[in-house]
N, C-alpha and C. Protein backbone atom coordinates (compact mmCIF):
# COMPACT_ATOMS: atom_id res chain seq x y z
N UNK A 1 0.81 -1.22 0.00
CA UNK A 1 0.00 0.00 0.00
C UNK A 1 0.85 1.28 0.00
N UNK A 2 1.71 1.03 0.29
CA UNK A 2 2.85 2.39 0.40
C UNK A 2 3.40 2.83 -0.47
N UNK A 3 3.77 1.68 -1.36
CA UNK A 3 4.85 1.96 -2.22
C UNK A 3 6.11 2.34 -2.04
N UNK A 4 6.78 1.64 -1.22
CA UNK A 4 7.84 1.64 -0.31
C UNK A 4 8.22 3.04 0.12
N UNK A 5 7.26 3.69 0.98
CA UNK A 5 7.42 4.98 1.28
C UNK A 5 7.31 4.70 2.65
N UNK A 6 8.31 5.52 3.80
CA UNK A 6 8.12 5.20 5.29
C UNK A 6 6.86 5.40 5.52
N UNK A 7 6.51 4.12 6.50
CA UNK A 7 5.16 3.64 6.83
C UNK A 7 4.92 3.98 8.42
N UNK A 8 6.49 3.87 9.19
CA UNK A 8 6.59 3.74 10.50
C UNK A 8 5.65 2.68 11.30
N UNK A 9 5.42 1.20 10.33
CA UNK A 9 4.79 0.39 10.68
C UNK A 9 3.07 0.32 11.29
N UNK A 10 2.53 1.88 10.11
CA UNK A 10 0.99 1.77 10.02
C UNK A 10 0.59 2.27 9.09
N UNK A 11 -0.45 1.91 8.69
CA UNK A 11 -1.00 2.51 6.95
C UNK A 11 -2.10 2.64 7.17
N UNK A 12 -3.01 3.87 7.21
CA UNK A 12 -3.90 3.93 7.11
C UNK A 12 -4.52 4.44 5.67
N UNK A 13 -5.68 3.74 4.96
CA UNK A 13 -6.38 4.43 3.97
C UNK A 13 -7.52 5.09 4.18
N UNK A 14 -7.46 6.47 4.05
CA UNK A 14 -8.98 7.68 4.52
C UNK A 14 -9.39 7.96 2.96
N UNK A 15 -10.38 9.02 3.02
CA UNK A 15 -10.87 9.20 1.88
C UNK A 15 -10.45 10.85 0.89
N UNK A 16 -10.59 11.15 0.03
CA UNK A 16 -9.95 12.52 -0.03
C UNK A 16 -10.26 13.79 0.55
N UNK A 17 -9.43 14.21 0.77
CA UNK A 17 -9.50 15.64 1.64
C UNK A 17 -10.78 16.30 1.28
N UNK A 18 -11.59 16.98 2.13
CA UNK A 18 -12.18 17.93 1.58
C UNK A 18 -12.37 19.58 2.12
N UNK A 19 -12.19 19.97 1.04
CA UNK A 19 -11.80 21.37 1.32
C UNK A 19 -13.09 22.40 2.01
N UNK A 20 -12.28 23.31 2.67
CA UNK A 20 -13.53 24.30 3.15
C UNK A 20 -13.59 25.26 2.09
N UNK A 21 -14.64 26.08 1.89
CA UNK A 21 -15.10 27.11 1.06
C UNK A 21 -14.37 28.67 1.62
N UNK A 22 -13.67 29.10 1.20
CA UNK A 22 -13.11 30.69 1.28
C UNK A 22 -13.70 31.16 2.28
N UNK A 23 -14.83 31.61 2.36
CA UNK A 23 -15.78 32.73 3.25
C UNK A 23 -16.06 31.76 4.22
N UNK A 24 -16.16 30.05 4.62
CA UNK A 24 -16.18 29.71 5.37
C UNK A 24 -15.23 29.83 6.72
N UNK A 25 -13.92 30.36 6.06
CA UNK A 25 -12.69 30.54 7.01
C UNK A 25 -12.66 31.68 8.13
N UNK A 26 -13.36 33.27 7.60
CA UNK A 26 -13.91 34.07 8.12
C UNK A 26 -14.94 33.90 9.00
N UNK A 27 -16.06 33.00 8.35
CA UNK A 27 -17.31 33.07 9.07
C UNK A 27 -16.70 32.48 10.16
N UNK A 28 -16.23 31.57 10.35
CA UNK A 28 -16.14 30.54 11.22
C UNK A 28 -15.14 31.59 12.88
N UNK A 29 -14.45 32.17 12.41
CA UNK A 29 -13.84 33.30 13.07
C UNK A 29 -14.66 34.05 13.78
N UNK A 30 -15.65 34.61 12.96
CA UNK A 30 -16.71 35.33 13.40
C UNK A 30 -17.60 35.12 14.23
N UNK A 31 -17.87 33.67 14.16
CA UNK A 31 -18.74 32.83 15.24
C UNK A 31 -18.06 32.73 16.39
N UNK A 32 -17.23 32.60 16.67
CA UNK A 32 -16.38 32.45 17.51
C UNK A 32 -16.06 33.66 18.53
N UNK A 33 -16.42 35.10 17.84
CA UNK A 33 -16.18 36.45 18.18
C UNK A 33 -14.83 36.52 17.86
N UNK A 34 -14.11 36.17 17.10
CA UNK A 34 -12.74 36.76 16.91
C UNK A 34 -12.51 37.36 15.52
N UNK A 35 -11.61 38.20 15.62
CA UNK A 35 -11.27 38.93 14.08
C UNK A 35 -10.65 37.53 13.20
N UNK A 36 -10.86 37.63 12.11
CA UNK A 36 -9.93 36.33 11.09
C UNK A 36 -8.59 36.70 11.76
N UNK A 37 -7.81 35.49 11.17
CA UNK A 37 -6.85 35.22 10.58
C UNK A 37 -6.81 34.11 9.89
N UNK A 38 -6.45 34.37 8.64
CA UNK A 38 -6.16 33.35 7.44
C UNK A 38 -4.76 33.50 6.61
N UNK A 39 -4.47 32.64 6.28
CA UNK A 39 -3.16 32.32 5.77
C UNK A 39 -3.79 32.18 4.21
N UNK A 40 -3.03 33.02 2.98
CA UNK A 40 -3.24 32.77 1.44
C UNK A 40 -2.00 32.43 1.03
N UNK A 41 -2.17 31.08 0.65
CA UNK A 41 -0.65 30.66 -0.77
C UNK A 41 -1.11 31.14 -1.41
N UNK A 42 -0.15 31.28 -2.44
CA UNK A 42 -0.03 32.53 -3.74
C UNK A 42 1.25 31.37 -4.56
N UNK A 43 0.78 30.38 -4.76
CA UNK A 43 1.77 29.57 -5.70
C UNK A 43 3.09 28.71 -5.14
N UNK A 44 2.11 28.49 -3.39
CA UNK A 44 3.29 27.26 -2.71
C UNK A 44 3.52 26.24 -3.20
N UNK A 45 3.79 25.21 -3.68
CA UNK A 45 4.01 23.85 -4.39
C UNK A 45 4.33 22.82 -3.23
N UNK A 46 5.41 23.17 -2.54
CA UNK A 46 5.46 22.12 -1.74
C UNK A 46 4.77 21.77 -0.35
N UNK A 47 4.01 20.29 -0.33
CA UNK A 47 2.96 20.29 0.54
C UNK A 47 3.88 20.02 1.98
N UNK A 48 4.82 19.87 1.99
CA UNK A 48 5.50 19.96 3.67
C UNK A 48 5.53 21.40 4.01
N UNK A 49 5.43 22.35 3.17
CA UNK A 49 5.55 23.85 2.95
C UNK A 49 3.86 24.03 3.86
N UNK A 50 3.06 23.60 2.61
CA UNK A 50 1.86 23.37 3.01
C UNK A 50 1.53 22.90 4.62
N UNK A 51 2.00 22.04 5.04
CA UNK A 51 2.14 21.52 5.85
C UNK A 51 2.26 22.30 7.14
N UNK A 52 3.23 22.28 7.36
CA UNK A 52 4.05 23.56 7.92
C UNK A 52 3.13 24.55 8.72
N UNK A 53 2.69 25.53 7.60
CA UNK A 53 1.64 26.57 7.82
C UNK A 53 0.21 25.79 8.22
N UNK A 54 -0.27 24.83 8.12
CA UNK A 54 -1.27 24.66 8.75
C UNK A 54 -1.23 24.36 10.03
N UNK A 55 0.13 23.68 10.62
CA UNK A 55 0.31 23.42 12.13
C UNK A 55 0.66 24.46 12.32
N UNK A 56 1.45 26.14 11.91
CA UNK A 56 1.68 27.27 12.68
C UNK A 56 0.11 28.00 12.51
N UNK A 57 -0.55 27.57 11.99
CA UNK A 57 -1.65 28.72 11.62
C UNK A 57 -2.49 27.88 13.17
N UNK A 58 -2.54 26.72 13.85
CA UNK A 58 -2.74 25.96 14.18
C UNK A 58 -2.60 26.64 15.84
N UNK A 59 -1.24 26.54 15.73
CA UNK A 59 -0.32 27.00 16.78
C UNK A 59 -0.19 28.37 17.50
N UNK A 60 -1.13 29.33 16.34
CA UNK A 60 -0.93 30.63 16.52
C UNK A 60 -2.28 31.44 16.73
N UNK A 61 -3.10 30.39 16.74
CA UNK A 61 -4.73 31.09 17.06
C UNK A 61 -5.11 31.57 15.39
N UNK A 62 -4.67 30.50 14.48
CA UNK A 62 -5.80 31.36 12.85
C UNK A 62 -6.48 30.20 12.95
N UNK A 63 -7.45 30.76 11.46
CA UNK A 63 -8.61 30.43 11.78
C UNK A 63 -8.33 29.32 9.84
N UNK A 64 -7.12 29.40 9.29
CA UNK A 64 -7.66 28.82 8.30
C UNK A 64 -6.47 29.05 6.72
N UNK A 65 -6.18 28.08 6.03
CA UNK A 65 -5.46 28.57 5.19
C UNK A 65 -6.28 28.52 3.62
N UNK A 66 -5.89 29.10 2.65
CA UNK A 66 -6.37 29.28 2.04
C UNK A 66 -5.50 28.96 0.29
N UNK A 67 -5.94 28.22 -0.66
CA UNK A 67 -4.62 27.60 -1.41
C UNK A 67 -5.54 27.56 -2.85
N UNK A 68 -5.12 28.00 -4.11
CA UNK A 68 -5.35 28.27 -4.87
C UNK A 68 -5.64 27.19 -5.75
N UNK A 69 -6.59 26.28 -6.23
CA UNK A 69 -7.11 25.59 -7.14
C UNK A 69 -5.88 24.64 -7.89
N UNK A 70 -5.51 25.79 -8.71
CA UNK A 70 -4.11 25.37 -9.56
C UNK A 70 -2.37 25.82 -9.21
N UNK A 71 -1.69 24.87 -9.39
CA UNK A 71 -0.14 25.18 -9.46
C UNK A 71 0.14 26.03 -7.89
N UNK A 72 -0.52 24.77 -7.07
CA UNK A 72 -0.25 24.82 -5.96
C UNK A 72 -0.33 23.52 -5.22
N UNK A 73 0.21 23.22 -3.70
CA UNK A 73 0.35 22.39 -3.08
C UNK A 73 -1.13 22.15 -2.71
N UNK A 74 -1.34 20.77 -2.56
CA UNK A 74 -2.92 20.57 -1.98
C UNK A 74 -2.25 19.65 -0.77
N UNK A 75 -3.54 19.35 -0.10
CA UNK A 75 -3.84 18.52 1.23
C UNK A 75 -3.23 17.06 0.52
N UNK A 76 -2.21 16.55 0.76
CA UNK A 76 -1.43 15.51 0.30
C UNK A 76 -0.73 14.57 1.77
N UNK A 77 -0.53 13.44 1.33
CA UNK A 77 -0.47 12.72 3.05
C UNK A 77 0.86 13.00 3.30
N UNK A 78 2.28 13.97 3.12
CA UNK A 78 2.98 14.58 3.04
C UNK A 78 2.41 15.97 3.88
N UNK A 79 1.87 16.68 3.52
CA UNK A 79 1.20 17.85 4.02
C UNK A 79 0.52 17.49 5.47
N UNK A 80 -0.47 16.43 4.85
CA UNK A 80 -0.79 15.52 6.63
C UNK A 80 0.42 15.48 7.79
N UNK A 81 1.31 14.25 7.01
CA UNK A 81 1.82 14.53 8.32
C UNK A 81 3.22 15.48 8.46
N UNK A 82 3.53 16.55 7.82
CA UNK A 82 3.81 17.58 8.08
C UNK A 82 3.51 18.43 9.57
N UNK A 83 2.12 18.36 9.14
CA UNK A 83 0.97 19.26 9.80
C UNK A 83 1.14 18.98 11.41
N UNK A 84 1.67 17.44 12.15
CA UNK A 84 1.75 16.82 12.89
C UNK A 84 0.04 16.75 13.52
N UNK A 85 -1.08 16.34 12.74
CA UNK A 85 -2.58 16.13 13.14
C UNK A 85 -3.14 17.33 12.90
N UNK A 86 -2.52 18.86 12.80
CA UNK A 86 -3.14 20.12 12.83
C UNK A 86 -4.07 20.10 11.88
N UNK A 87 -3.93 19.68 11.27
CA UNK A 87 -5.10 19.35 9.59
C UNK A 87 -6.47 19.06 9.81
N UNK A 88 -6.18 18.32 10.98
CA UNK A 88 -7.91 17.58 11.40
C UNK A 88 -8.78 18.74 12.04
N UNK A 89 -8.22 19.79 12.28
CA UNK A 89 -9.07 20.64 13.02
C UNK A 89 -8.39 22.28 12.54
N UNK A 90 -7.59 22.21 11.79
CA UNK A 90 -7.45 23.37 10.89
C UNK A 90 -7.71 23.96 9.44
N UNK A 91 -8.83 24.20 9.30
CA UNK A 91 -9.81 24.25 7.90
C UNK A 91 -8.62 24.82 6.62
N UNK A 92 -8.60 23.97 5.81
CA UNK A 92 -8.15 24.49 4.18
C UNK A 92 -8.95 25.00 3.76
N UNK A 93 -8.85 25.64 2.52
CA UNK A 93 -10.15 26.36 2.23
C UNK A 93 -9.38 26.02 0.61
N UNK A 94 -9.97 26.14 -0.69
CA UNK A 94 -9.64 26.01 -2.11
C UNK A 94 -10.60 26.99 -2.62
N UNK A 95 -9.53 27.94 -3.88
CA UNK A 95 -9.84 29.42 -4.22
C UNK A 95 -9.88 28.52 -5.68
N UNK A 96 -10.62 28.73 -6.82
CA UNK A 96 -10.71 29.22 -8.42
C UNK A 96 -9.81 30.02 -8.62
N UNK A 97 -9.99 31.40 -7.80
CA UNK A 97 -9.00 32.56 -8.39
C UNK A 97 -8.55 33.26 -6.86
N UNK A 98 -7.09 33.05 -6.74
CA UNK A 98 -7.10 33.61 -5.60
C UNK A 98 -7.02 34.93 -5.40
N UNK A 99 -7.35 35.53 -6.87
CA UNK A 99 -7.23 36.93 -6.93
C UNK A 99 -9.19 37.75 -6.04
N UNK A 100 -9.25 36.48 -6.88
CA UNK A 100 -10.75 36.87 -6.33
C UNK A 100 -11.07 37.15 -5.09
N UNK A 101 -10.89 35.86 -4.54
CA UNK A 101 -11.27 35.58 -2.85
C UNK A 101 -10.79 36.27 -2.31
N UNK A 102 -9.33 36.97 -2.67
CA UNK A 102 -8.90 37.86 -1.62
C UNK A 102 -9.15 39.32 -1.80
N UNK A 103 -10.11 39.61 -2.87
CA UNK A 103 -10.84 40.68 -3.09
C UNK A 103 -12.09 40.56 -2.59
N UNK A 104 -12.60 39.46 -2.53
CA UNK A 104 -13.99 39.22 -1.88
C UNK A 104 -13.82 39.74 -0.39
N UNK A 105 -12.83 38.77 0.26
CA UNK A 105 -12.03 38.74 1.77
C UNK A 105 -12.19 40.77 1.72
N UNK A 106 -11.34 41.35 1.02
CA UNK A 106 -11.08 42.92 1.41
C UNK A 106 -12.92 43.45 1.64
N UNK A 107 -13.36 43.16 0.97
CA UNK A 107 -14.74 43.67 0.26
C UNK A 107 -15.66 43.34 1.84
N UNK A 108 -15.26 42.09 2.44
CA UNK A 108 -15.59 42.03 3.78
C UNK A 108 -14.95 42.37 5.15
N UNK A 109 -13.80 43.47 4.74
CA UNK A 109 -13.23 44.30 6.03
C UNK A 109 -12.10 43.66 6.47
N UNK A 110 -11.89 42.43 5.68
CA UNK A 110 -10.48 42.13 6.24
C UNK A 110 -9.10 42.90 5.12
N UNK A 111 -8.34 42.70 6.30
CA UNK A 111 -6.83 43.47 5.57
C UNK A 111 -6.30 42.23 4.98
N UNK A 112 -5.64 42.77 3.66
CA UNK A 112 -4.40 41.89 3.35
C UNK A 112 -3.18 42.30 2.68
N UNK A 113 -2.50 41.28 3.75
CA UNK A 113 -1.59 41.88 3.83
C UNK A 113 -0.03 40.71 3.33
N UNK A 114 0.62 40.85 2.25
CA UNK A 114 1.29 39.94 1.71
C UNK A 114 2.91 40.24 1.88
N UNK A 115 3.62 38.74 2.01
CA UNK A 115 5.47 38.65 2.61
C UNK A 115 5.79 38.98 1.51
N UNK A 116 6.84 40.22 1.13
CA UNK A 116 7.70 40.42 0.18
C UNK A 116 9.07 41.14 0.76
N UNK A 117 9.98 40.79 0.03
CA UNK A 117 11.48 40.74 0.50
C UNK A 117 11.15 42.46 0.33
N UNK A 118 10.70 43.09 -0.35
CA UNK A 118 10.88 44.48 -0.85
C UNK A 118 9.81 45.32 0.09
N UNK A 119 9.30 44.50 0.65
CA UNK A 119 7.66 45.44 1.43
C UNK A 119 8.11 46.64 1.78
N UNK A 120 6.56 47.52 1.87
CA UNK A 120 7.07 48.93 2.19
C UNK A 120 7.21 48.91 4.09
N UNK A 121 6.55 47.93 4.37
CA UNK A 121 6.27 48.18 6.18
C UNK A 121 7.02 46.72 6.37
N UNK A 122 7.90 47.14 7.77
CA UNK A 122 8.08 45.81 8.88
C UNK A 122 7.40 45.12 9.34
N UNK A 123 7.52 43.94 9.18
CA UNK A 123 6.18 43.24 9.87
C UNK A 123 5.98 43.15 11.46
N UNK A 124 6.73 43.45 12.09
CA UNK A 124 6.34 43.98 13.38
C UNK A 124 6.05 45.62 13.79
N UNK A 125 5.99 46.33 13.05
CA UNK A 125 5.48 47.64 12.44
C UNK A 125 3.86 47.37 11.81
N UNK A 126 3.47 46.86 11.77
CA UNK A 126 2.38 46.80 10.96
C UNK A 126 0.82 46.13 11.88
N UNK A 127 0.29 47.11 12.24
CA UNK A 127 -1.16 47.13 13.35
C UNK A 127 -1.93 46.52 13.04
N UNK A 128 -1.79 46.54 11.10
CA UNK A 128 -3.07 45.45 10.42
C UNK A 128 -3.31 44.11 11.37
N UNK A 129 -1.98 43.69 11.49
CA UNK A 129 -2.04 42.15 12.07
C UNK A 129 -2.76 41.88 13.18
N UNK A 130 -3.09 42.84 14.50
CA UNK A 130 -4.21 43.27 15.06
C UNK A 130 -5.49 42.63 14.64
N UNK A 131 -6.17 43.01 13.71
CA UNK A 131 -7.15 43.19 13.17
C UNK A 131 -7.69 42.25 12.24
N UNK A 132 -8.64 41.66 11.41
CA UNK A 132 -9.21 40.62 10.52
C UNK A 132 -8.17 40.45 9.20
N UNK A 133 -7.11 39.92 9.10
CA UNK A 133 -6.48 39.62 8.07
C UNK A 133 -6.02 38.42 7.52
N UNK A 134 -5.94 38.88 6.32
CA UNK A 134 -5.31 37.15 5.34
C UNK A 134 -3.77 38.11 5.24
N UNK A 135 -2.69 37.18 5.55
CA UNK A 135 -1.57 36.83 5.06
C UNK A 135 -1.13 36.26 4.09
N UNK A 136 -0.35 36.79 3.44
CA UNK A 136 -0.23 35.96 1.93
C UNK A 136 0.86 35.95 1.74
N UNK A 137 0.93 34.62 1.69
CA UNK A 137 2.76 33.89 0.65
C UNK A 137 2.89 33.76 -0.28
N UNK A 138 3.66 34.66 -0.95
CA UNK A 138 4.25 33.79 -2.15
C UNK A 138 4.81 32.59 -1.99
N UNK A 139 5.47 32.18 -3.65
CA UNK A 139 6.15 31.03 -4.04
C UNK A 139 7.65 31.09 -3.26
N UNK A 140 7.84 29.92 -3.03
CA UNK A 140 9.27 29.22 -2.75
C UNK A 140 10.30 30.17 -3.61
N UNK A 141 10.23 30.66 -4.77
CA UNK A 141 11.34 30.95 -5.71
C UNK A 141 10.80 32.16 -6.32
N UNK A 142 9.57 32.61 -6.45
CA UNK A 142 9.10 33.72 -7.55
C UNK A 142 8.82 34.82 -6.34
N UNK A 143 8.16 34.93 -4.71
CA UNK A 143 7.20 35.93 -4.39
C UNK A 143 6.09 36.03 -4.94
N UNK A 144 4.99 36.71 -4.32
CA UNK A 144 3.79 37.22 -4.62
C UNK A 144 4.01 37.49 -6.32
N UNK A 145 2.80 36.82 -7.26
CA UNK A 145 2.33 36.98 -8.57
C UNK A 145 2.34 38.40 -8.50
N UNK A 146 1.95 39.09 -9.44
CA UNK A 146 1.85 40.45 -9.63
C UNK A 146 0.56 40.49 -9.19
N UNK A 147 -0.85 39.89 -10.00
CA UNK A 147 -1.82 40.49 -9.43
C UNK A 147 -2.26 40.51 -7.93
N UNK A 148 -2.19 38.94 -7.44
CA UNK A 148 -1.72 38.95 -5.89
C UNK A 148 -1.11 40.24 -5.48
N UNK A 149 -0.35 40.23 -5.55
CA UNK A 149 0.76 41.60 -5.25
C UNK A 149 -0.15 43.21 -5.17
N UNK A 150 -0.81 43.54 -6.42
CA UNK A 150 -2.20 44.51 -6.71
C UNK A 150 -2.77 44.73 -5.50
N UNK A 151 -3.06 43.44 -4.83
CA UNK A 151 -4.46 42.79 -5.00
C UNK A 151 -4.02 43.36 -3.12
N UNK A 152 -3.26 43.30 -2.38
CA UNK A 152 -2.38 43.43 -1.13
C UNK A 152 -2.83 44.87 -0.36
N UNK A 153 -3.30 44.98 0.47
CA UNK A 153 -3.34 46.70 1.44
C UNK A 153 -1.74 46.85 1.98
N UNK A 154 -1.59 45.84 2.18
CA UNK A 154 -0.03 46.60 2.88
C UNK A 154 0.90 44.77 2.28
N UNK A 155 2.60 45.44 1.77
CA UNK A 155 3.34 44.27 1.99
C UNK A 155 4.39 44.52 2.63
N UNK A 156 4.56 43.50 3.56
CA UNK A 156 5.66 43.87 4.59
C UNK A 156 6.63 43.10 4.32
N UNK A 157 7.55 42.89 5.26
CA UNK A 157 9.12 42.19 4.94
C UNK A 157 8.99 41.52 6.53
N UNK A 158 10.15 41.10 6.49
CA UNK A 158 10.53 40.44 7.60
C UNK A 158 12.09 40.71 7.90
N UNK A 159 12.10 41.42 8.83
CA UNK A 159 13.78 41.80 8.83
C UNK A 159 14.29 40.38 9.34
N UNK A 160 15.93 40.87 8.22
CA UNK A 160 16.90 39.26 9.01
C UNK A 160 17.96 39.98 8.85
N UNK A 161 18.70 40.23 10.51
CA UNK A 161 20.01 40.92 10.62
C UNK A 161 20.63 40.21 10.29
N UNK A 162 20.30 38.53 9.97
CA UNK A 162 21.45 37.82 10.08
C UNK A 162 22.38 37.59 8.80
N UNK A 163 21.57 38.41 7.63
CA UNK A 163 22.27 38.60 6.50
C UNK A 163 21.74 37.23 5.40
N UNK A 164 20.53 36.46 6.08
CA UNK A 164 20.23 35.75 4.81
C UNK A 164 19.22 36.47 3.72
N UNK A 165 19.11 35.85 2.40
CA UNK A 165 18.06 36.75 1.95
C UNK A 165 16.69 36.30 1.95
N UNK A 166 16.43 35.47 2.28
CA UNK A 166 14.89 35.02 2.31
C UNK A 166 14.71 33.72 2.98
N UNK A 167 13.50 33.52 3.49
CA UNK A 167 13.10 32.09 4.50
C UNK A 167 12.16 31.41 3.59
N UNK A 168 12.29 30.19 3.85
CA UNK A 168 11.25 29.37 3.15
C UNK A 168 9.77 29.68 3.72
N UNK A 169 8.62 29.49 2.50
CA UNK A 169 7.46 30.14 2.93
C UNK A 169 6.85 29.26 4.53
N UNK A 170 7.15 28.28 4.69
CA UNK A 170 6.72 27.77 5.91
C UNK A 170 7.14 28.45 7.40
N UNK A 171 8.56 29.07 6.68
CA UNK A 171 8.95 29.62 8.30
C UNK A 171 8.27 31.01 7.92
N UNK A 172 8.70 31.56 6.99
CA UNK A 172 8.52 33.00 6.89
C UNK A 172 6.74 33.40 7.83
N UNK A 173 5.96 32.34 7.10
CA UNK A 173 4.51 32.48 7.94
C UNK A 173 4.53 32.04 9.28
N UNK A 174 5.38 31.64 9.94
CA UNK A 174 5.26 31.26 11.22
C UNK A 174 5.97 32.50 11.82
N UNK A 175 6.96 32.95 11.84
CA UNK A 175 7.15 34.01 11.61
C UNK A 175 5.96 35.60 12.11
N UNK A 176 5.48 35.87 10.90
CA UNK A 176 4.39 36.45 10.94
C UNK A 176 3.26 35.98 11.69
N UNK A 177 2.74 35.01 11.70
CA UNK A 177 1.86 34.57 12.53
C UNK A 177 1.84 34.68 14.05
N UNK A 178 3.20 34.22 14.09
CA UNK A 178 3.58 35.04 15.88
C UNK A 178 3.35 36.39 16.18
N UNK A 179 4.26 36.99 15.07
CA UNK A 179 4.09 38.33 15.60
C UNK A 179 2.14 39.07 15.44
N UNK A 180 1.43 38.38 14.69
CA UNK A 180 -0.14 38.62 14.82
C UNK A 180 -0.71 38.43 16.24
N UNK A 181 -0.51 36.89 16.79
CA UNK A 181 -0.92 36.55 17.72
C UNK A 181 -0.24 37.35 18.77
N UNK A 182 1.04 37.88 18.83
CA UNK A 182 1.29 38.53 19.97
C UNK A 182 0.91 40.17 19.84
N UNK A 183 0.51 40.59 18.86
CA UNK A 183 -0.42 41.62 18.96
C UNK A 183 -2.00 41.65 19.28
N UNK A 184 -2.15 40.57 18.89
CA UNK A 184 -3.15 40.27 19.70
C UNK A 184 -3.94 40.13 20.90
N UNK A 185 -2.65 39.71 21.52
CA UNK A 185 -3.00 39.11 22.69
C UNK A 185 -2.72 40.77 23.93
């Protein structure tokens, strides 16, 4: 059943993932009385990447990630157990156009706000994170698409004194996600 892929001596077969709906990620926030937080790939590919961000989105009080239809990472048993179980109780959500949804998302009062090496604001500078927002990652190798990019109220950076030039999108959102939740709190 594996296909000689580590098993760690159990195999389970489930059925395929199924995704939550965009505006379900918000609502669900809302019920709850809390402002969103949602996490947007913008052209992640790799599902340990994937992964990753659903156990920090998990870890950090959000409410939900959000992953684009095409030429992106999906819910893959890689991404599972990435996630270390966070998956079972941290809603995916699948966009058509993620240009859309995250125009829909603005259109309903949330900020967004996307990681770019070039952003005009620090991300610990930035109050949005406070408040009802989607975060958005770019790709492993490209950054935020252009229209993505448009599409953004504020893009911030992430300072690194330490002289590297960029983090892989899994840390970079954990990252940010901290610094949300500790404005938060």
């Amino acid at each position: 059943m594996t296909n000689g892929l580590n098993h760690q001596g159990m195999v389970l077969q489930v059925p395929p993932y199924e995704y939550a709906h965009a505006e379900d990620l918000a609502n669900a926030a809302y019920d709850k009385g809390e402002d969103p937080l949602i996490v947007a790939l913008d052209g992640v590919t790799d599902p340990r990447n994937l992964g990753a961000i659903v156990r920090s989105v998990s870890a950090f009080g959000g409410h939900g990630v959000l992953v684009p239809e095409r030429r992106a990472a999906g819910m893959t048993a890689g991404a599972w157990k990435t996630s270390a179980g966070t998956a079972a109780r941290t809603p995916v959500a699948r966009a058509t156009n993620l240009t859309r949804a995250l125009e829909a998302y603005k259109k309903a009062g949330l900020a967004i706000v996307g990681l770019a090496a070039d952003g005009e604001h620090e991300v610990g500078e930035l109050a949005a994170l406070a408040g009802p927002v989607v975060v958005v990652v770019g790709s492993e190798g490209k950054g935020l698409s252009r229209l993505v990019g448009e599409t953004c109220d504020f893009r911030v950076r992430i300072p690194m004194p330490g002289g590297a030039e960029s983090l892989n999108a899994g840390v970079a959102a954990g990252v940010v996600l901290y610094e949300a939740s500790r404005k938060r709190s």
